[in-house]
N, C-alpha and C. Protein backbone atom coordinates (compact mmCIF):
# COMPACT_ATOMS: atom_id res chain seq x y z
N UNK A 1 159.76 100.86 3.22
CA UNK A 1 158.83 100.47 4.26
C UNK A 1 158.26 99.08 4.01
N UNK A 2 157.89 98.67 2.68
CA UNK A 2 157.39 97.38 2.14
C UNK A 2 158.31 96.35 3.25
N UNK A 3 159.76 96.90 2.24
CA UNK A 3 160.98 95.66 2.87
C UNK A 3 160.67 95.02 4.72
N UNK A 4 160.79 96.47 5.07
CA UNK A 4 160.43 96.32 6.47
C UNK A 4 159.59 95.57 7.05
N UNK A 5 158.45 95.65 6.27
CA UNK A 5 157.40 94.96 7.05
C UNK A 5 157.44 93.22 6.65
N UNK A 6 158.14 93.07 5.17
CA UNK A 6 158.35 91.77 5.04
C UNK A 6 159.40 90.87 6.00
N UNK A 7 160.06 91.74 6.20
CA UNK A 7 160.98 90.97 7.21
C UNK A 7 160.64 90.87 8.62
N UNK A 8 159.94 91.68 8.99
CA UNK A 8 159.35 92.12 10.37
C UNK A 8 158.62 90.21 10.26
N UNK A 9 157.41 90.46 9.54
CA UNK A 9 157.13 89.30 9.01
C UNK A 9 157.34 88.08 9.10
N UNK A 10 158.32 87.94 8.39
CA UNK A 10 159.20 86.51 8.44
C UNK A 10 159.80 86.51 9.68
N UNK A 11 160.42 87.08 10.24
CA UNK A 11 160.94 87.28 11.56
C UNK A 11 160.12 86.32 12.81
N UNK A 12 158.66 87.22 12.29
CA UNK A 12 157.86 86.33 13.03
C UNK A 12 156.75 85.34 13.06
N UNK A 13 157.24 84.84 12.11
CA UNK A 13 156.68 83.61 11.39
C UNK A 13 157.33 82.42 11.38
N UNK A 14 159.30 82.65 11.85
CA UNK A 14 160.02 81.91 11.64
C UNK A 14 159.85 81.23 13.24
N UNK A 15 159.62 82.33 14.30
CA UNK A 15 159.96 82.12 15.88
C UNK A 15 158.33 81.65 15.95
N UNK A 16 157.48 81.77 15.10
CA UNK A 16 156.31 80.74 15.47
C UNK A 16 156.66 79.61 15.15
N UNK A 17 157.04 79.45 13.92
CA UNK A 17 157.55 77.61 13.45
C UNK A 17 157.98 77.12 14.66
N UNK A 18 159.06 78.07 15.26
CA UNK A 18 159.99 77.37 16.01
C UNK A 18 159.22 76.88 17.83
N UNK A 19 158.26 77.79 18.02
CA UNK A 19 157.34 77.71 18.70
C UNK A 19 156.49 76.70 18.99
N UNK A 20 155.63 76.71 17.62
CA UNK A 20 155.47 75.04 17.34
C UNK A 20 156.22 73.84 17.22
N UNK A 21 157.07 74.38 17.03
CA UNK A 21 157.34 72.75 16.99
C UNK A 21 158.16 72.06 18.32
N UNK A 22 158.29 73.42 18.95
CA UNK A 22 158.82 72.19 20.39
C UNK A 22 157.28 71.84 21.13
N UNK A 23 156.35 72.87 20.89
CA UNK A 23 154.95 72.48 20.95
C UNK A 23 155.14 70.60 20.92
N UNK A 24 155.06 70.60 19.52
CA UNK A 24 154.54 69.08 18.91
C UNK A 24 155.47 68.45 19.33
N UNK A 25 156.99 68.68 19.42
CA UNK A 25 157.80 68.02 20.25
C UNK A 25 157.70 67.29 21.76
N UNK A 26 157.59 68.48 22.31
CA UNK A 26 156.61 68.10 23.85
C UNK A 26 155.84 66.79 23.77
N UNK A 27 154.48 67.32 23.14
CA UNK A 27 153.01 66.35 22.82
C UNK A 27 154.26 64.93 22.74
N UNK A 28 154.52 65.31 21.66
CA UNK A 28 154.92 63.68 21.18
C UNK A 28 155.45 62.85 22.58
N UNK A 29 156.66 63.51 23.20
CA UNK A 29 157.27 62.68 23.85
C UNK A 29 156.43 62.51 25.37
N UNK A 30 155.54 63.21 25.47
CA UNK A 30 154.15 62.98 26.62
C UNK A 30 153.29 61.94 26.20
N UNK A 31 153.13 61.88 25.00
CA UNK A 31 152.55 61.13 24.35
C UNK A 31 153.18 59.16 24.41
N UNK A 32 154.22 59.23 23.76
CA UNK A 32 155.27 58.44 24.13
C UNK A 32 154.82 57.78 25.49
N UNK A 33 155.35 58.71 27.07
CA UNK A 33 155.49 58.39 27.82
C UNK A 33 153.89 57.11 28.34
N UNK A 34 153.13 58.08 27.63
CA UNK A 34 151.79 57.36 28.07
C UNK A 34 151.42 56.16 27.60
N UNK A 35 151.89 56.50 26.48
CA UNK A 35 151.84 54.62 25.44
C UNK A 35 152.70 53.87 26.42
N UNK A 36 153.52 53.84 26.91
CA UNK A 36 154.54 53.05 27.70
C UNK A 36 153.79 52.70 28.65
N UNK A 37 153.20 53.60 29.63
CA UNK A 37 152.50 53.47 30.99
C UNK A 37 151.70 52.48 30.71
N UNK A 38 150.62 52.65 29.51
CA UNK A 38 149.47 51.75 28.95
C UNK A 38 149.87 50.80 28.62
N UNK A 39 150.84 50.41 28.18
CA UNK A 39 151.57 49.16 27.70
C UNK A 39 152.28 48.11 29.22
N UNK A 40 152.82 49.12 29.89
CA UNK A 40 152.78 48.26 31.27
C UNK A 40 151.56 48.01 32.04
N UNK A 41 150.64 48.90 32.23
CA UNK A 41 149.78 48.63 32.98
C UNK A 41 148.86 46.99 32.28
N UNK A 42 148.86 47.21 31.24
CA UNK A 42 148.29 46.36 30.44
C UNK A 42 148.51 45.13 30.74
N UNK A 43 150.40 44.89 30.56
CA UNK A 43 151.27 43.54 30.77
C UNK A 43 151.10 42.90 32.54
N UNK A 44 150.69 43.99 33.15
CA UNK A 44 150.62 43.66 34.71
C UNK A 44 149.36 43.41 34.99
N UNK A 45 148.92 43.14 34.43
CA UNK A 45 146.61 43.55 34.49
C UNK A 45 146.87 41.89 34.43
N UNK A 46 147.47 41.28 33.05
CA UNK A 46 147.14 39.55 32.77
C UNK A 46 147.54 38.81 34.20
N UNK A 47 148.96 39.46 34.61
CA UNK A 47 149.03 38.31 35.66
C UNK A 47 148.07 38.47 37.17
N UNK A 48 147.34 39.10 36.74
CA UNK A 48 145.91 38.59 37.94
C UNK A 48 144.76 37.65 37.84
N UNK A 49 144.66 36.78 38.20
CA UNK A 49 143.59 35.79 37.83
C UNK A 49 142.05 36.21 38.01
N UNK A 50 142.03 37.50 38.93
CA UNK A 50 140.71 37.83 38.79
C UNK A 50 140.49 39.26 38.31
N UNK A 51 139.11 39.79 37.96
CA UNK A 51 139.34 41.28 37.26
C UNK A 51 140.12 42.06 38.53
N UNK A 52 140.37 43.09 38.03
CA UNK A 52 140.88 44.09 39.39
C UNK A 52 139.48 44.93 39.37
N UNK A 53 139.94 45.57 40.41
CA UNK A 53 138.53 46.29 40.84
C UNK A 53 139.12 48.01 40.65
N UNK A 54 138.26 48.57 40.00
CA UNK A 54 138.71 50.10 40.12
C UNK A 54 138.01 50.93 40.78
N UNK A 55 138.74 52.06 41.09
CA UNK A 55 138.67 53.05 41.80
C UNK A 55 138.49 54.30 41.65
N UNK A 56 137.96 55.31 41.76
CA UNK A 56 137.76 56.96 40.98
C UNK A 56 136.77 57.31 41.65
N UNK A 57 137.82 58.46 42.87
CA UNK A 57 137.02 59.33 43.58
C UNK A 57 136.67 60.31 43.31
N UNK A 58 136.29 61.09 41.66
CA UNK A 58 135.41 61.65 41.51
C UNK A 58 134.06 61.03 40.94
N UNK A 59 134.36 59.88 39.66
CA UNK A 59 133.13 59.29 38.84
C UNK A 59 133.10 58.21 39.83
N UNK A 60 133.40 57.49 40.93
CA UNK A 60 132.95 56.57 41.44
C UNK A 60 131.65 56.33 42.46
N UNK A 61 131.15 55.50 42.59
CA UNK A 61 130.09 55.29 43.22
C UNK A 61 130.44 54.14 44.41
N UNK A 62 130.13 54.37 45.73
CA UNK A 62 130.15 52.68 46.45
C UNK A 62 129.06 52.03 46.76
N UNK A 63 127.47 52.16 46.66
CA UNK A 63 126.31 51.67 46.87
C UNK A 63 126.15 51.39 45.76
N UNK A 64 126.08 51.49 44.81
CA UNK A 64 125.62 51.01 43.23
C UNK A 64 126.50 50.76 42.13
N UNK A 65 127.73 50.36 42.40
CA UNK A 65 128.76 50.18 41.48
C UNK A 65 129.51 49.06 41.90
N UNK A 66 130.03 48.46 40.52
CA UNK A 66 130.60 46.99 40.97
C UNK A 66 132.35 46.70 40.63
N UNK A 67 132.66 48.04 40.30
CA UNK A 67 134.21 48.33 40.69
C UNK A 67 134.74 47.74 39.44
N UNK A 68 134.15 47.69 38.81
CA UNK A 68 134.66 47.42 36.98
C UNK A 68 135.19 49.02 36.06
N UNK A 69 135.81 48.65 35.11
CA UNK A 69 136.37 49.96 34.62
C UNK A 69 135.51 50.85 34.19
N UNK A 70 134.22 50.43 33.96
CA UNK A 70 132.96 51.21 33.55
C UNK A 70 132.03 51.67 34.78
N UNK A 71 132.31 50.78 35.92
CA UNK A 71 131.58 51.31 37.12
C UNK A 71 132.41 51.62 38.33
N UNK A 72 133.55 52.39 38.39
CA UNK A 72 134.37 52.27 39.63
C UNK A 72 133.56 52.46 40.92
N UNK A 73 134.58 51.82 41.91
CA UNK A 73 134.14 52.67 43.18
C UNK A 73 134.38 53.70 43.58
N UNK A 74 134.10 54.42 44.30
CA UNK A 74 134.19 55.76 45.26
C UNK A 74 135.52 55.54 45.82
N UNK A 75 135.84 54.27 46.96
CA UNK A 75 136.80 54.74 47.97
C UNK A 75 137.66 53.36 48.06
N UNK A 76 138.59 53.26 48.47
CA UNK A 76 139.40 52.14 48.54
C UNK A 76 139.05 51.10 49.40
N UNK A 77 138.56 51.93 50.71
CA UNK A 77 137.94 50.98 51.51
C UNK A 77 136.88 49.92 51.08
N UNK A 78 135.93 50.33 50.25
CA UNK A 78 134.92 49.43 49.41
C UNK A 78 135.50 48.43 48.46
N UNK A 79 137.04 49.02 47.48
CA UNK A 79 137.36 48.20 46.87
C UNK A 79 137.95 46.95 47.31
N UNK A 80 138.60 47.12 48.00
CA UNK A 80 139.31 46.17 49.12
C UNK A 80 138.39 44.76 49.65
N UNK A 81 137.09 45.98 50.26
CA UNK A 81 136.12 44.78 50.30
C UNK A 81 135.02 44.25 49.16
N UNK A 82 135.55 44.00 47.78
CA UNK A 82 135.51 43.81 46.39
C UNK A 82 136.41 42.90 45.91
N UNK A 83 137.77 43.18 46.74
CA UNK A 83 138.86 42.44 45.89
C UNK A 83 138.67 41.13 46.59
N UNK A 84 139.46 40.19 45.71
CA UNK A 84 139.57 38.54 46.01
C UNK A 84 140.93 39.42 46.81
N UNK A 85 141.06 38.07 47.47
CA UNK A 85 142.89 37.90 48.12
C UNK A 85 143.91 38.04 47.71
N UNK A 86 144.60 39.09 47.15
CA UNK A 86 145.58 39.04 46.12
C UNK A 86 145.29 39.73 44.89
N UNK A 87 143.74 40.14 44.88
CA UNK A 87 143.85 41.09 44.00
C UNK A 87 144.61 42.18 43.50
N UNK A 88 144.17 43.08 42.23
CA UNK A 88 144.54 44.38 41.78
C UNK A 88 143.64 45.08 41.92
N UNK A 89 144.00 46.16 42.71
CA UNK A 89 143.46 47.97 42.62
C UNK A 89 144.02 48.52 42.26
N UNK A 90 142.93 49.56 40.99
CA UNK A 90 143.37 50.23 40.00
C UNK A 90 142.68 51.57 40.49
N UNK A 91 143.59 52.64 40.47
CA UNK A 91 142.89 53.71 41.67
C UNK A 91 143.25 54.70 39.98
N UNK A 92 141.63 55.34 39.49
CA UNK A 92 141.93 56.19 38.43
C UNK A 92 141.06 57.58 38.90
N UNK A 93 141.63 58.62 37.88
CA UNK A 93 141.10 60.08 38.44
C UNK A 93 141.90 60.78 38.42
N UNK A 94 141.78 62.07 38.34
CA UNK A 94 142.88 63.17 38.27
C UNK A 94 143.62 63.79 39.64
């Protein structure tokens, strides 16, 4: 009975390893993907000569916010009338 239960055991200890680790597998390459995104968004941010104005229609505000990454706006329509001519809108939020 000992035997039994040791193997029972390992059995399922082995299909957790294996569990985890496409777990951390996953993460990583989600992970990955996002460093990339951040790394473009980043490289495309310089070639604007003025800040971009952001956006986030849940934390945003349009009467008291000045559309910076710390104060977005509410709605696009506000940002728009925020942006220079040629600006960037950065629309963030889930």
């Amino acid at each position: 009975m000992k035997l039994r239960s040791k193997r029972l055991l390992s059995v399922f200890l082995s299909i957790l390893m294996v569990f985890t680790a496409l777990n951390v597998t996953t993460f990583a390459e989600s992970n990955k993907k996002k460093l990339k995104n951040d790394k473009i968004i980043s490289e495309n941010l310089k070639t604007f000569s003025s800040d971009p104005i952001y956006v986030d229609g849940t934390l945003g505000e349009d009467t008291t916010n000045d559309g910076s990454e710390t104060s977005p706006v509410k709605t696009l329509e506000k940002a728009i009338e925020l942006a220079e001519n040629g600006g960037l809108i950065v629309i963030q939020g889930k």
